[in-house]
Protein backbone atom coordinates (compact mmCIF):
# COMPACT_ATOMS: atom_id res chain seq x y z
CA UNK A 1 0.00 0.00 0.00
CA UNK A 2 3.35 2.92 0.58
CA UNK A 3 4.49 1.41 -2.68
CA UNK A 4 1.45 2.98 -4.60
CA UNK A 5 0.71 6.13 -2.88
CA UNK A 6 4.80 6.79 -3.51
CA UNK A 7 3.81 6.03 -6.99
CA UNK A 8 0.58 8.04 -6.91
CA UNK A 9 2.60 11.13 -5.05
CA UNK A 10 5.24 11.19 -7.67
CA UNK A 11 2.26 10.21 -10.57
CA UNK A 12 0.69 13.66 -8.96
CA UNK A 13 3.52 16.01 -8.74
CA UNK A 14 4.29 15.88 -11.99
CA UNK A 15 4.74 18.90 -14.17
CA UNK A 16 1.73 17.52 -16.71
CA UNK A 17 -0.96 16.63 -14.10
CA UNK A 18 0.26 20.05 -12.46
CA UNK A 19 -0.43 22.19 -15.89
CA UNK A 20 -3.59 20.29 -16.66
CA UNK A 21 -5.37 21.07 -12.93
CA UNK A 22 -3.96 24.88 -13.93
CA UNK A 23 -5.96 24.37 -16.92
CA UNK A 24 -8.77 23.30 -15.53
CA UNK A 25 -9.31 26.06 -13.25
CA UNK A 26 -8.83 28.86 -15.61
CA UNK A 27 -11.16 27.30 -17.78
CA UNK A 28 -14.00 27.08 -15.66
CA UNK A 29 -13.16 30.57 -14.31
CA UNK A 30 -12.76 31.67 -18.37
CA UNK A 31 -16.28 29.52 -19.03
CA UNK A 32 -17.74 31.69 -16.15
CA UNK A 33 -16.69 34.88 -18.14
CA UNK A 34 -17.89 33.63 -21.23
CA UNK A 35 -21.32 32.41 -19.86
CA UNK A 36 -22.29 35.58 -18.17
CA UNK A 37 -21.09 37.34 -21.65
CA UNK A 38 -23.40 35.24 -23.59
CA UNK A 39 -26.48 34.93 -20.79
CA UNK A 40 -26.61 39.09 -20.11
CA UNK A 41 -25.30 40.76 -23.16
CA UNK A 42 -25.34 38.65 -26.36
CA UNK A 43 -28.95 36.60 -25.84
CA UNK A 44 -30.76 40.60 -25.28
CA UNK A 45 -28.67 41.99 -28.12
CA UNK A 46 -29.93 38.78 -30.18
CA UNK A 47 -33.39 39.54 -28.41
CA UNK A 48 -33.50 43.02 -29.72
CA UNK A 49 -32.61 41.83 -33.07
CA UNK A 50 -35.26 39.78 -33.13
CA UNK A 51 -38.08 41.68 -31.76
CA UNK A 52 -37.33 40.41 -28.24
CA UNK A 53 -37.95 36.93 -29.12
CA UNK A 54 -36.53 34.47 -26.12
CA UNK A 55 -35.28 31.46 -27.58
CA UNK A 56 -34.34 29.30 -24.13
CA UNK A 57 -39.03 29.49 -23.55
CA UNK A 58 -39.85 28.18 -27.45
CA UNK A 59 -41.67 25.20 -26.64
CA UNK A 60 -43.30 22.59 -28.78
CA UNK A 61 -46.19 20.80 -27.28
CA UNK A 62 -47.30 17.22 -28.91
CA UNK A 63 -50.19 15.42 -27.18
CA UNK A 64 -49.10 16.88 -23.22
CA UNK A 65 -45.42 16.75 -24.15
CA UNK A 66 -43.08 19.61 -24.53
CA UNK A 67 -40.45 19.90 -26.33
CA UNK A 68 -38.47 22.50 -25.56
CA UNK A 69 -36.07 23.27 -28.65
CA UNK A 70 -35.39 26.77 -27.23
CA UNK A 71 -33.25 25.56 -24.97
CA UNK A 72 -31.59 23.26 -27.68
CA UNK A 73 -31.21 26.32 -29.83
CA UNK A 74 -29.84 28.55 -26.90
CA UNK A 75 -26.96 25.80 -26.31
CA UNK A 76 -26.17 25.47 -29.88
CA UNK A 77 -25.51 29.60 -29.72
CA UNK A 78 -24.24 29.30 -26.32
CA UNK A 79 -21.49 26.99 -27.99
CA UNK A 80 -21.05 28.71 -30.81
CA UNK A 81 -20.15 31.79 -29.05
CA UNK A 82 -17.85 30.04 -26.67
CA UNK A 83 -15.74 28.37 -29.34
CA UNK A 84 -15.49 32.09 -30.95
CA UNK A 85 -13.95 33.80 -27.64
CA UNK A 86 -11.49 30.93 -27.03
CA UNK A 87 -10.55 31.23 -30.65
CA UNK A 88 -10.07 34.93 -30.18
CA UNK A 89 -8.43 34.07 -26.72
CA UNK A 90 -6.07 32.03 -28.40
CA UNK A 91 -5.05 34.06 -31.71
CA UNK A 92 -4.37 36.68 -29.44
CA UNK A 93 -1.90 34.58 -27.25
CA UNK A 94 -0.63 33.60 -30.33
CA UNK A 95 0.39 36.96 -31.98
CA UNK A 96 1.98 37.91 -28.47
CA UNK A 97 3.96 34.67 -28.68
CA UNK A 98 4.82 35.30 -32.48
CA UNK A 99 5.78 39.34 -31.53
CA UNK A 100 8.23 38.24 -28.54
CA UNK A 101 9.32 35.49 -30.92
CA UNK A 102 10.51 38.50 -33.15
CA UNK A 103 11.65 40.98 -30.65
CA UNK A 104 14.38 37.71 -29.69
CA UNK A 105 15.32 36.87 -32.85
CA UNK A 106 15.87 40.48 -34.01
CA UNK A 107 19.25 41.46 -33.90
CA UNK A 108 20.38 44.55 -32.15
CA UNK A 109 21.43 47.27 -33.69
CA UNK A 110 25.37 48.49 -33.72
CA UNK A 111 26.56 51.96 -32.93
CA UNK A 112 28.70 53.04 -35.71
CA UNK A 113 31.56 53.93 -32.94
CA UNK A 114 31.31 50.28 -32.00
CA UNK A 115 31.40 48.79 -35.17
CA UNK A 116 34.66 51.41 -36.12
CA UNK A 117 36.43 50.53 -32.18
CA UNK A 118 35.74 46.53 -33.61
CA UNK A 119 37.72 47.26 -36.88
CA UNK A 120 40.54 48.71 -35.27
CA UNK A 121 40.43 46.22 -32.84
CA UNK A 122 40.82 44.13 -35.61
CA UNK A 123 43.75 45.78 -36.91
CA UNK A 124 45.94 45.77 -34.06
CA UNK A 125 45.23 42.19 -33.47
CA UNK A 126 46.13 41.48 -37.16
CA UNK A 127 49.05 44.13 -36.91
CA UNK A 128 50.30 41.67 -33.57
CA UNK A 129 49.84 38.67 -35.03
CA UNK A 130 52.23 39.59 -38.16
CA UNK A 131 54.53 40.97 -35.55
CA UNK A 132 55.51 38.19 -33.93
């Protein structure tokens, strides 16, 4: 029984289960964001748009059963609009990456005195070497 907590301990600790339980708790926290942005100010913008029209109360009734596609509908937008914002989340992160990628791989730029105190550097090393 030590033998597999030791294994479940060092299983737990490392760096990949670490990132993923990160992950997990942003993304409910970033799924909370997104919810309230779709459940208070998209659905009434699509309401106005639509002459106030609810869709999550559209109900179907056949023979004493309801159907209630407006919640079906609601999801499907409610989706739709989630997979948009972590798109956006993640083209974002992207250019960031791709703009400190850049900024790295630029190479700085030389003062002309430096580049002239390299030459003659250059020269007296030369000049030494032929010297001896």
């Amino acid at each position: 029984m030590k033998k597999f907590w030791e294994e479940f301990k060092t299983f737990a600790m490392k760096g990949n289960v670490l990132d993923l339980a990160v992950a997990v708790v942003i993304g409910t926290a970033f799924s909370a964001i997104v919810n309230s942005l779709v459940g208070n100010i998209i659905t009434p913008l699509v309401g106005i748009l639509f002459n106030g029209i609810d869709f999550s109360n559209a109900v179907w009734t056949i023979r004493g059963v309801a159907i209630q596609y407006g919640i079906f509908i609601q999801s499907v937008f409610d989706f739709f609009v989630i997979a948009l914002s972590i798109f956006i989340f993640i083209r974002v992160l992207e250019k960031f990456r791709h703009k400190k990628k850049e900024e790295e791989t630029e190479e700085p730029k030389v003062d002309p005195k430096e580049k002239l105190l390299v030459e003659i550097r250059d020269i007296l090393r030369e000049q030494n070497e032929n010297n001896k």
